[in-house]
Protein backbone atom coordinates (compact mmCIF):
# COMPACT_ATOMS: atom_id res chain seq x y z
CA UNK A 1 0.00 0.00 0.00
CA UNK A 2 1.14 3.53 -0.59
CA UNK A 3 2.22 6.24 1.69
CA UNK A 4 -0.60 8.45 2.63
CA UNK A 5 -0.29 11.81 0.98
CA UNK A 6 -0.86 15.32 1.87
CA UNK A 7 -2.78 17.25 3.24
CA UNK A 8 -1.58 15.89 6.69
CA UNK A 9 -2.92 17.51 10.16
CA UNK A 10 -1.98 17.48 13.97
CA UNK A 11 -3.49 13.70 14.22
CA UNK A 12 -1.53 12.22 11.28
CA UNK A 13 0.39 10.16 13.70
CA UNK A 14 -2.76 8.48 14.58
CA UNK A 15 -3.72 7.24 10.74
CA UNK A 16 0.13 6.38 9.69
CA UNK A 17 2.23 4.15 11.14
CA UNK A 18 5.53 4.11 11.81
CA UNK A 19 7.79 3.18 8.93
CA UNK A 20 11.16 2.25 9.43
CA UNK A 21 13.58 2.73 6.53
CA UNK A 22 14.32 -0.56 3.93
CA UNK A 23 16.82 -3.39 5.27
CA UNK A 24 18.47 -5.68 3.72
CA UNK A 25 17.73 -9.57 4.63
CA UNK A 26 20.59 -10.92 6.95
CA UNK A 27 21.59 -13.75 4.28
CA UNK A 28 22.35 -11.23 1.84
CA UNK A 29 24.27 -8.52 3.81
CA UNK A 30 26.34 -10.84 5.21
CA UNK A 31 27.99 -11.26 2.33
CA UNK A 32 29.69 -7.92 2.31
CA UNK A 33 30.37 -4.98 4.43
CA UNK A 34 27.78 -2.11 2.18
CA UNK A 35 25.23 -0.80 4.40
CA UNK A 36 22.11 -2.22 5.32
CA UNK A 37 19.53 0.41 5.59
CA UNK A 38 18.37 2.55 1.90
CA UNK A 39 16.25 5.79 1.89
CA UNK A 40 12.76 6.12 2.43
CA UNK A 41 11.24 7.26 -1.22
CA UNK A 42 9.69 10.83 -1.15
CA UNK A 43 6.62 10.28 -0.33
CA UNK A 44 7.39 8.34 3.12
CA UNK A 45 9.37 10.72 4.27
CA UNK A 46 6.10 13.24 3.82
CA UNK A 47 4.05 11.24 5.65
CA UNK A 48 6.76 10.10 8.54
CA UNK A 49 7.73 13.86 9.00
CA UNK A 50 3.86 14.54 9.03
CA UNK A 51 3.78 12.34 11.93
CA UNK A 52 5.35 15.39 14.20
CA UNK A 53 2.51 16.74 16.60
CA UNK A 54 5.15 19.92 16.88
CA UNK A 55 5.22 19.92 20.25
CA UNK A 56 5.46 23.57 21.75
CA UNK A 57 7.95 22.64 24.08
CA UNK A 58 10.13 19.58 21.77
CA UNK A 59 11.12 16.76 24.03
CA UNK A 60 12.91 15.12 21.05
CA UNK A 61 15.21 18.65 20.40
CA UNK A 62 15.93 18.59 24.49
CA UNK A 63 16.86 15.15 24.43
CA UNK A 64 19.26 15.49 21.19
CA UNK A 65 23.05 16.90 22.67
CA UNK A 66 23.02 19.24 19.72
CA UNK A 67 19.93 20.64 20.41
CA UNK A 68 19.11 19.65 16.46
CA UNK A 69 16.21 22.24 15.68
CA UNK A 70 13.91 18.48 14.76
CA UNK A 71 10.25 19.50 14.78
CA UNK A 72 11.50 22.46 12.32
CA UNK A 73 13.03 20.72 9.47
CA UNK A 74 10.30 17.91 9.94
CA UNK A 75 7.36 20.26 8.98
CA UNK A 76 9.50 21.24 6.12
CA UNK A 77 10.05 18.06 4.72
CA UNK A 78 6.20 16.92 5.56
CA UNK A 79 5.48 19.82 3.30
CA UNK A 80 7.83 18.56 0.36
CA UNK A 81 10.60 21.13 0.58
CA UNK A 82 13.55 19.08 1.50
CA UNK A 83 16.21 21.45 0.73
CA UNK A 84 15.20 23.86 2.74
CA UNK A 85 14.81 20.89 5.87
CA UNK A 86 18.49 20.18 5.29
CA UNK A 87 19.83 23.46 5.76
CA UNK A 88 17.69 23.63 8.84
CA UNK A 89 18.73 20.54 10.18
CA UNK A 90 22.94 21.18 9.17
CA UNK A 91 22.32 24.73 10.93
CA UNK A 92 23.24 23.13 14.49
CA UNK A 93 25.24 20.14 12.85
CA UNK A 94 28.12 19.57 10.98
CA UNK A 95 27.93 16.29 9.21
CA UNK A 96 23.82 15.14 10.21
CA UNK A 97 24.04 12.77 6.95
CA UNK A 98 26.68 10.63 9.11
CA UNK A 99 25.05 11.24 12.84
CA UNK A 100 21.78 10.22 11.39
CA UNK A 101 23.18 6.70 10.56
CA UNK A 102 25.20 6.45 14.03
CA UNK A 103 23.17 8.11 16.64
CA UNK A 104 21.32 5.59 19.02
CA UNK A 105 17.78 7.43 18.18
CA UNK A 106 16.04 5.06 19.91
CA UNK A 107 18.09 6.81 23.50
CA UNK A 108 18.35 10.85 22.59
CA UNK A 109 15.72 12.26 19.73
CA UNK A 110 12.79 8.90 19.28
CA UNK A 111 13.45 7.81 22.78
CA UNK A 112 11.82 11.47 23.96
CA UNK A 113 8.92 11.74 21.66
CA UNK A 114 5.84 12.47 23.28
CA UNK A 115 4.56 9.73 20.76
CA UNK A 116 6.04 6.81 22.77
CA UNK A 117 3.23 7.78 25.28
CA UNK A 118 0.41 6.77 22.84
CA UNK A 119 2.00 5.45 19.88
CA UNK A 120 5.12 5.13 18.16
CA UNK A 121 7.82 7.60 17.95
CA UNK A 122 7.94 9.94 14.68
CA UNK A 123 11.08 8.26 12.81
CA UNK A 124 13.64 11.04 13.17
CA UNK A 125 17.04 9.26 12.26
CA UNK A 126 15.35 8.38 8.69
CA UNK A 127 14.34 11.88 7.76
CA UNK A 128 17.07 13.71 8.46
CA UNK A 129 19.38 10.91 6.59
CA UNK A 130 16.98 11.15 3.75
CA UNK A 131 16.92 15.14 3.67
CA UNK A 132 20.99 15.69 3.87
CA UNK A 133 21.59 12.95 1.08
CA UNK A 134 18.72 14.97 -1.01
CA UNK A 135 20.85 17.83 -0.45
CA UNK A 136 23.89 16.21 -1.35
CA UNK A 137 22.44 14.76 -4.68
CA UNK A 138 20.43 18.34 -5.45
CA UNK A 139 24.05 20.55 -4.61
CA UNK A 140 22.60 21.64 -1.55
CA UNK A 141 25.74 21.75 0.05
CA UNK A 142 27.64 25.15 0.15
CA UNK A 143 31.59 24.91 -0.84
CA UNK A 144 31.85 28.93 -1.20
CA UNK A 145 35.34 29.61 0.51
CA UNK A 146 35.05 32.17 3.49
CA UNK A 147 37.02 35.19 3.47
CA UNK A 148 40.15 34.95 5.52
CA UNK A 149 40.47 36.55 8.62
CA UNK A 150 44.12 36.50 8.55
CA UNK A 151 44.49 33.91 12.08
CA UNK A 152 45.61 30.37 11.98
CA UNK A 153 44.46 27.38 14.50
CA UNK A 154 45.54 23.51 14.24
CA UNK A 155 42.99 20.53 14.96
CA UNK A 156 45.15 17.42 16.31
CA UNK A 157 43.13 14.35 15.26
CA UNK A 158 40.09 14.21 12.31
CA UNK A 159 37.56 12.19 14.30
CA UNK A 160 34.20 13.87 14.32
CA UNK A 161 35.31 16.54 17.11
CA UNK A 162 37.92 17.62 14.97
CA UNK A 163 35.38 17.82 11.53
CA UNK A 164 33.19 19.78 13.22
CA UNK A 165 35.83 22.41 15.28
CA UNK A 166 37.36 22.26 11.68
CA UNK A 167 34.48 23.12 9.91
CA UNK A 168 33.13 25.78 12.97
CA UNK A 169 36.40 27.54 12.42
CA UNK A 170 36.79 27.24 8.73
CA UNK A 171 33.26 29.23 8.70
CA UNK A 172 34.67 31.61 10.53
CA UNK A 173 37.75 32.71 8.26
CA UNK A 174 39.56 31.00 10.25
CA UNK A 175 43.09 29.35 7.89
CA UNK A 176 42.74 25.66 9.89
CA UNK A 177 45.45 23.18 9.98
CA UNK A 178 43.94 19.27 10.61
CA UNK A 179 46.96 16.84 11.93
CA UNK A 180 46.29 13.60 11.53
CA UNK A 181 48.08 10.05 12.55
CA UNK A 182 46.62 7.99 10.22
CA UNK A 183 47.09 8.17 6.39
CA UNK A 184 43.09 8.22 6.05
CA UNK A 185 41.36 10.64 7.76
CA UNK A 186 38.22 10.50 9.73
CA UNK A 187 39.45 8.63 13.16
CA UNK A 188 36.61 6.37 14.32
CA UNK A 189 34.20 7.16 11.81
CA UNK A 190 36.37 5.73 9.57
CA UNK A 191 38.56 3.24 11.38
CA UNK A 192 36.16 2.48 14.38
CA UNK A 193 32.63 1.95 13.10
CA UNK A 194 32.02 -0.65 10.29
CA UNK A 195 30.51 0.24 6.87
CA UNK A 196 27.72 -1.70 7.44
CA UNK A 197 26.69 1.06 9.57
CA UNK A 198 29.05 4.43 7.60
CA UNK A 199 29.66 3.97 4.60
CA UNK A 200 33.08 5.35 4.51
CA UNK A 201 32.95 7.27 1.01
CA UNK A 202 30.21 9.38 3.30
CA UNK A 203 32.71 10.56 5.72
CA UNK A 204 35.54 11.21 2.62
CA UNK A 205 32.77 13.01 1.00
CA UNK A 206 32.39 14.89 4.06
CA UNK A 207 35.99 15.72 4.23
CA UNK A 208 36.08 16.77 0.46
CA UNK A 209 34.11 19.22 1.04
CA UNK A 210 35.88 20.80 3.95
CA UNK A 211 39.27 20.40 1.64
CA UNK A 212 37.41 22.14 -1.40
CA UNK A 213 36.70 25.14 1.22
CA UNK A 214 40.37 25.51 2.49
CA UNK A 215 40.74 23.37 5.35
CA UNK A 216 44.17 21.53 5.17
CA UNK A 217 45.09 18.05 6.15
CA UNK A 218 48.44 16.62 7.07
CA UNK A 219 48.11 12.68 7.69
CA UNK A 220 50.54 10.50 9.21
CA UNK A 221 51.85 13.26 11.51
CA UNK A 222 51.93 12.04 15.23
CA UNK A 223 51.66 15.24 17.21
CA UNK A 224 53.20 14.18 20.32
CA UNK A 225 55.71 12.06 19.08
CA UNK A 226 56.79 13.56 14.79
CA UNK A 227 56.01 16.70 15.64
CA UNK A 228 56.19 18.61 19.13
CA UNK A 229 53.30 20.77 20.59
CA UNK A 230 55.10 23.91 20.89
CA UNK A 231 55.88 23.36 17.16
CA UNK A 232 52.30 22.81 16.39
CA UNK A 233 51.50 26.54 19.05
CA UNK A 234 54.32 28.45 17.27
CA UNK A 235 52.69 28.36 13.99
CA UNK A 236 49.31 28.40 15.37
CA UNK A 237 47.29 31.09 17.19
CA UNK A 238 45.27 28.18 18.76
CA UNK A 239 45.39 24.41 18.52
CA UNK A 240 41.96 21.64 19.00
CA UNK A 241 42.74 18.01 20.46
CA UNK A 242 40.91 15.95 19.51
CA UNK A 243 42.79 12.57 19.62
CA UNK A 244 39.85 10.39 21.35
CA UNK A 245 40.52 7.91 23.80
CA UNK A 246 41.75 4.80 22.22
CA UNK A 247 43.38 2.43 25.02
CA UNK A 248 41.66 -0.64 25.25
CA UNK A 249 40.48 -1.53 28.49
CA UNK A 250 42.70 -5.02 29.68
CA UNK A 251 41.06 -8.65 30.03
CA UNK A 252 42.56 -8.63 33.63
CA UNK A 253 41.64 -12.62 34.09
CA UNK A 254 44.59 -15.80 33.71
CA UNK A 255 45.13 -16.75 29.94
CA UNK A 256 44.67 -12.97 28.59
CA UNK A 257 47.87 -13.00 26.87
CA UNK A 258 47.27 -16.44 25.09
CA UNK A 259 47.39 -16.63 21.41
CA UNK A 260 44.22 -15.50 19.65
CA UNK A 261 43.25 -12.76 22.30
CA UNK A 262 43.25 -9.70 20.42
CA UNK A 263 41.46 -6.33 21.13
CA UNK A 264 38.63 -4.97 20.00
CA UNK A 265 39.59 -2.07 18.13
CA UNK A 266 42.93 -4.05 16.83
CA UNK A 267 40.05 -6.31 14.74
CA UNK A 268 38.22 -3.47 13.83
CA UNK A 269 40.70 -1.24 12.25
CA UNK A 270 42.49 -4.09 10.57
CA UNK A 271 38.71 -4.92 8.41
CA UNK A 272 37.85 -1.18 7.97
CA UNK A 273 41.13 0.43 6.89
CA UNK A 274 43.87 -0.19 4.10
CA UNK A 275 46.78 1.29 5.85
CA UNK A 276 50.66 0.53 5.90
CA UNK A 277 50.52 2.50 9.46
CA UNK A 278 48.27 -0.44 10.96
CA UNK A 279 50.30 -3.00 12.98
CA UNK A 280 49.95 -6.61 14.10
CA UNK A 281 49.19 -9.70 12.19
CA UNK A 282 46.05 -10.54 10.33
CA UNK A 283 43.67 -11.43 12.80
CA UNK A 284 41.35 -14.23 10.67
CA UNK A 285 38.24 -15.12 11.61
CA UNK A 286 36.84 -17.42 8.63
CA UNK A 287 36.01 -21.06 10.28
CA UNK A 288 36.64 -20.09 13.67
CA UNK A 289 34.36 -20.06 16.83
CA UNK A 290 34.53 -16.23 18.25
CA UNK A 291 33.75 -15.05 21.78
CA UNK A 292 33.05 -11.27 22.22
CA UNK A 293 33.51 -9.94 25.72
CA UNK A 294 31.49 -6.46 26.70
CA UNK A 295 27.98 -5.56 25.71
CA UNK A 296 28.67 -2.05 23.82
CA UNK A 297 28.71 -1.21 20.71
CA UNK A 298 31.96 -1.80 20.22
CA UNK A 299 31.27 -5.09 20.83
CA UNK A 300 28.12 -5.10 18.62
CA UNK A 301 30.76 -3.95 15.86
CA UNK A 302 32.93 -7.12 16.47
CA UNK A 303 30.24 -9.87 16.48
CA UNK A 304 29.00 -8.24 13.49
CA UNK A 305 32.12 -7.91 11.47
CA UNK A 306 32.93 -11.50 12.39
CA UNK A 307 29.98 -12.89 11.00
CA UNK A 308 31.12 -11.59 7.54
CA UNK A 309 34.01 -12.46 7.91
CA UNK A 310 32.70 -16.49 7.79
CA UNK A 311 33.44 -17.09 11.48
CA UNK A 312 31.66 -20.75 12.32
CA UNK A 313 30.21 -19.38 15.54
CA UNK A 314 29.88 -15.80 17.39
CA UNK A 315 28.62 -15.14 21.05
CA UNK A 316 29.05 -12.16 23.02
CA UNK A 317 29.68 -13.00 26.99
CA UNK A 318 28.29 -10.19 28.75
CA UNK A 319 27.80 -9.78 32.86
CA UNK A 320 24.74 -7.72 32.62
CA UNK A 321 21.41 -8.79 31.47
CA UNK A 322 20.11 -7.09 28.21
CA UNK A 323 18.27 -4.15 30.43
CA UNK A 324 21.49 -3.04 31.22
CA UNK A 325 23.33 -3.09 28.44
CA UNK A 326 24.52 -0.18 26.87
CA UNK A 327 24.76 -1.15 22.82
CA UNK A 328 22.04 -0.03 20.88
CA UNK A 329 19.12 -1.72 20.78
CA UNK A 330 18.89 -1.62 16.67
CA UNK A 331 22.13 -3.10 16.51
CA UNK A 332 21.52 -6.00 19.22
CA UNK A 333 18.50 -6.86 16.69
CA UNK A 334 20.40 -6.37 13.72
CA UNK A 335 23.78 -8.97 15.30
CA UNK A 336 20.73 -10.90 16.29
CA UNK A 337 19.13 -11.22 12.88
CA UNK A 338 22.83 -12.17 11.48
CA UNK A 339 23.17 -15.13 13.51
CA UNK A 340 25.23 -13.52 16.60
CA UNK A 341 24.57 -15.62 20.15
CA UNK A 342 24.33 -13.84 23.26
CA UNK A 343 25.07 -15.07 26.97
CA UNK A 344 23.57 -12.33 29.56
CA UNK A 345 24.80 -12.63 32.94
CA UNK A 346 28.01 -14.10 32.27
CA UNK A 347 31.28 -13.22 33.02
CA UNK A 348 34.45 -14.79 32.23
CA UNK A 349 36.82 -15.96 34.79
CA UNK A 350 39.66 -17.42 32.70
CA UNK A 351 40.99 -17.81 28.83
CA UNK A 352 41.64 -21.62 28.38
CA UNK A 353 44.66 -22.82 26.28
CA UNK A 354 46.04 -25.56 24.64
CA UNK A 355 49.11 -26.95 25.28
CA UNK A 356 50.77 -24.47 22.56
CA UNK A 357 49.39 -21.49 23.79
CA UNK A 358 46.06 -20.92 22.03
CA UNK A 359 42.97 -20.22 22.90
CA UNK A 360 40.27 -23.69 23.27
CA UNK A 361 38.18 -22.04 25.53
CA UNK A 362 36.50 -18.97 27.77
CA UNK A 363 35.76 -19.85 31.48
CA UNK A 364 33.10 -18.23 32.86
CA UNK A 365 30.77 -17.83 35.81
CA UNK A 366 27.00 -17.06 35.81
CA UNK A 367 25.91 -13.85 37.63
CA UNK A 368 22.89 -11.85 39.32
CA UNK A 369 21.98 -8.82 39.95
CA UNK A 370 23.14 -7.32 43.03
CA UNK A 371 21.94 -3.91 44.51
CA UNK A 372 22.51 -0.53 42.23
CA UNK A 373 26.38 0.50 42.34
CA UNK A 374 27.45 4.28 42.31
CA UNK A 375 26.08 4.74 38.47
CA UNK A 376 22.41 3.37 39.69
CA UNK A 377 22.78 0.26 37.42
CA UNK A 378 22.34 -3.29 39.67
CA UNK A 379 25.88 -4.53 40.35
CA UNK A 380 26.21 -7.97 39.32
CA UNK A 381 27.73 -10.80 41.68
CA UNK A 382 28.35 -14.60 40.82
CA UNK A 383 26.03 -17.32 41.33
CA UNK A 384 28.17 -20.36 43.64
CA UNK A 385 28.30 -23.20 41.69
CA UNK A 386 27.72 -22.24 38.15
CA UNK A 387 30.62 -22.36 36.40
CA UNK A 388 31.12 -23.37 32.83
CA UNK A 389 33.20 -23.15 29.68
CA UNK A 390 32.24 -21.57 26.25
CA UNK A 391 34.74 -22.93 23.39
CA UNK A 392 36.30 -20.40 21.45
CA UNK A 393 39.27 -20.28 18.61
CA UNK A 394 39.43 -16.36 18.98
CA UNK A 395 38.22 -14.24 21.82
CA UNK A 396 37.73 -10.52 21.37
CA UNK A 397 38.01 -7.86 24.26
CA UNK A 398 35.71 -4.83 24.07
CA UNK A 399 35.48 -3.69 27.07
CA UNK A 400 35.73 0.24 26.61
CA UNK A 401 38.39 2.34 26.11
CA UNK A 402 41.07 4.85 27.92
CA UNK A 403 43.13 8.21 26.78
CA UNK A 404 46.31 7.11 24.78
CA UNK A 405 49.25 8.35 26.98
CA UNK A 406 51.01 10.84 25.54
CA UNK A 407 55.15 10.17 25.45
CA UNK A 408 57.21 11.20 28.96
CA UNK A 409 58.29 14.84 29.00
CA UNK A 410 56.20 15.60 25.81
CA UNK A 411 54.44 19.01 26.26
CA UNK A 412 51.18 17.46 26.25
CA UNK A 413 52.08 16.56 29.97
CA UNK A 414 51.71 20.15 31.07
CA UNK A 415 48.09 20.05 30.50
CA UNK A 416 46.00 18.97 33.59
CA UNK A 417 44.42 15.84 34.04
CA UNK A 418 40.96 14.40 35.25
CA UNK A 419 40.77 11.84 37.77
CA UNK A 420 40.01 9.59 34.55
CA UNK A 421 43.34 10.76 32.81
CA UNK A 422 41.03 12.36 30.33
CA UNK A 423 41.87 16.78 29.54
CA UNK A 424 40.60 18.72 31.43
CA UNK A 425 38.16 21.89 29.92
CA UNK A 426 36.70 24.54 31.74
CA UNK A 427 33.04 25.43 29.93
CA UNK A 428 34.77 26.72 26.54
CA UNK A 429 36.76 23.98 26.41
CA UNK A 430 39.66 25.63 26.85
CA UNK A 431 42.32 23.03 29.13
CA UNK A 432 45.03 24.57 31.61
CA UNK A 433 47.15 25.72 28.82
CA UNK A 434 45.97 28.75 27.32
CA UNK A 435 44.99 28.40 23.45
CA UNK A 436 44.74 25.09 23.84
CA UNK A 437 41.19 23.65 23.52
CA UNK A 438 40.09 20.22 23.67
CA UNK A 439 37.49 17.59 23.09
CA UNK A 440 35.38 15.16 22.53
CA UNK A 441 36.32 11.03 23.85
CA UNK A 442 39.94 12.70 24.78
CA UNK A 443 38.20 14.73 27.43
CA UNK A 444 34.74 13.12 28.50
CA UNK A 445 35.75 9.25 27.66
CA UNK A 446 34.37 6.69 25.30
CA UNK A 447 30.83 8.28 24.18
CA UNK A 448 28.63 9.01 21.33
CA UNK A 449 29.62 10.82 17.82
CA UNK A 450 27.11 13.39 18.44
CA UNK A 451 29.18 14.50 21.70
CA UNK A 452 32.21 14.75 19.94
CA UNK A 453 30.40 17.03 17.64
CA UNK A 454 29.39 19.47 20.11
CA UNK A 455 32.65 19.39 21.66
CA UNK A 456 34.39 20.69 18.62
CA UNK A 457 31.34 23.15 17.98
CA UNK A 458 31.52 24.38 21.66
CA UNK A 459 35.57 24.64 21.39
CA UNK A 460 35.50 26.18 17.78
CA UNK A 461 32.91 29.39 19.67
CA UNK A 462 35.65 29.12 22.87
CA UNK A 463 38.40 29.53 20.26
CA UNK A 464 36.70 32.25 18.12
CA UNK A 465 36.18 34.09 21.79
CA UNK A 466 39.41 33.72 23.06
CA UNK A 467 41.25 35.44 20.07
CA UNK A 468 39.03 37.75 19.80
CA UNK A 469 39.26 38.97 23.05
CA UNK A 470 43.31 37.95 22.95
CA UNK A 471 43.75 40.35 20.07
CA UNK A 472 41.01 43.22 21.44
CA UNK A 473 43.01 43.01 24.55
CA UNK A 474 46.49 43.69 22.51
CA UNK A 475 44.83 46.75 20.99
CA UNK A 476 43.98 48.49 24.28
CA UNK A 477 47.36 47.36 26.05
């Protein structure tokens, strides 16, 4: 049956139903890494947008870290005029086309819809993917160069932090400088989160255009360690970090250091990116029985990413049940429809080996839930007597993620440190040394794209303030 069409009124959401965009069946996305979800046609998105009571006071636009202005560019594309919805809806973000494919809706925007209360929530994430790729397609997308205002700022590190203070400043006049490790840029977007999910010629397309406005990339430049940050100051006015937080968390348990216990971001990066900078043997999966430990969605990402890569079995161990786990929801189901096993309330005690120092096994214990820890979530304690053993060729740790030390005596150490070892910011995210803002997972920890965004938007205004007052302070002195 066909979408309903216009006119639409305040009680459309009562006649349509939710649609969610086209997927892919299981058996056939398996068999490569494209992505699973397409567009809704024109006509769906009408009537989804239409959906949209237009709250007075937006629960989905509170909920939404960027404060995205939703209900706005949904009544525009309701009425048709999709170019006009995707300048509204890049007006307080700087790459929507890519957080609109990431973003756990179903926790920030969907999750706050008054709809949820008598229906189903309006489907944000689809419309605003659909109106930002009808702008890209229609050359909605301006590449007009801004006129220079003569001042010069670095970004360390191209995740989506850096984009976005990139593109904040490059707005601005600002001449911007991106330094980046990697020979590819885009940091986790491109290295950390599968193409099943980002496409990556999205995030190069995204980068294209900030190259085609002025902004300047230097890859496979280790600020830090190749380059110094006093170097990186001297020819800067002001510098962004934005390096992430990229540690893996240890399997502290006996047998972590057997053969065929590798990290989770180690197998990741190794089946996203074509790099000679990536080190560490090929870590094959085809044939083999995989255990995934951790229930983000980091670890969604593995079990995933196994599966096509032909692996005979894949279970994720994870010592919370699934009420407490914090992967998305959409990507549980979607590991779930590829053939992914889970084992809630388990935890492993030990990594089994042969008798050549390879991995036969995962030892684990069963677990309950305790009363709520520090964080309010039930703290889970083992069950006497139920222990048991879950074979495995190749066991893959995803248990979160810590700031990458920076090297003894570099200049980095003179900026101050949380209790986490993540930068500190005061509320421009400016850190202890002046000029130097940061952001993103380098100063709040492992955490969504969109936060990373706002970081570099909030640090690209701090920066903008902070020389303008720097040099309006020169003129009077």
């Amino acid at each position: 049956m066909p979408p309903p069409t216009p006119p639409f009124d305040k009680f459309t959401w009562a006649r349509v139903d939710r649609a969610t965009p086209p997927k892919r069946a299981a058996g056939d996305r398996l068999q490569d890494f494209s992505e699973i979800y397409s567009d809704f046609d024109e006509a769906t998105v009408q009537a989804q947008a239409a959906r949209c009571i237009q709250c007075p006071e937006p629960l989905c636009r509170q909920s939404c870290p960027l404060s995205n202005r939703i209900p706005e560019w949904l009544e525009l594309a309701a009425q048709g005029r999709f170019m006009e919805a995707a300048e509204v809806s890049r007006s307080t973000s700087n790459m929507p086309e890519l957080c609109s494919r990431v973003c756990p809706q179903e926790k920030l925007c969907e999750g706050s819809c008054i709809l949820n209360s008598r229906s189903d929530p309006v489907s944000i994430g689809a419309v605003e993917r659909f109106i930002n790729e009808y702008a890209f397609l229609h050359g909605g997308f301006d590449v007009e160069v801004e006129p220079s205002n003569g001042r010069r700022v670095a970004v360390i590190g191209s995740g989506p932090g850096g984009l976005a203070c990139a593109d904040e400043l490059n707005r601005l006049g600002y001449a911007v400088t991106v330094f980046e490790a990697q020979m590819i840029p885009g940091g986790l977007l491109v290295n950390g989160i599968p193409a099943f999910k980002l496409d990556k010629s999205l995030v190069q397309r995204r980068i294209d255009l900030l190259v085609r406005r002025g902004v300047e990339f230097k890859l496979g430049v280790r600020v830090g360690w190749d380059l110094s940050l006093d170097d990186v100051r001297r020819n800067h006015e002001a510098v962004f970090v934005g390096v992430g937080a990229q540690r893996p968390k240890p399997l502290d348990v006996p047998g972590a250091g057997l053969r065929g216990v590798h990290e989770a971001l180690s197998f990741l990066v190794q089946k996203n990116v074509k790099s000679p900078l990536i080190e560490g043997d090929p870590i094959e999966v085809e044939g083999r029985r995989v255990v995934v430990l951790g229930g983000g969605d980091t670890a969604m990402d593995c079990l995933r990413t196994a599966l096509r890569g032909g692996a005979e079995d894949v279970v994720c161990l994870y010592r919370r049940d699934l009420a407490n786990m914090p992967g998305s929801r959409k990507e549980y189901a979607n590991a779930l429809e590829e053939g992914a096993r889970f084992q809630f309330l388990t935890n492993p005690t030990e990594v089994v080996g042969d008798a050549n120092g390879r991995v036969v096994g995962v030892r684990c214990v069963r677990m309950e839930l305790g009363e709520p820890d520090g964080t309010g979530r039930r703290k889970p304690r083992p069950v006497v007597g139920s222990e048991c053993l879950e074979p495995a060729d190749l066991v893959l740790v995803a248990y979160g993620f810590d700031p990458v030390p920076f090297p003894e005596g570099s200049e980095f150490a003179r900026i101050a440190l949380d209790a986490w070892g993540g930068l500190k910011t005061d509320r421009n995210q400016m850190t202890s040394l002046a000029g130097v803002f940061a952001g993103g997972d380098s100063v709040r920890g492992p955490s969504l794209v969109v936060h990373a965004v706002r970081d570099g938007r909030l640090a690209a205004a701090g920066i903008h303030r902070y020389l303008t007052e720097t040099k309006a302070a020169a003129v009077l002195g």
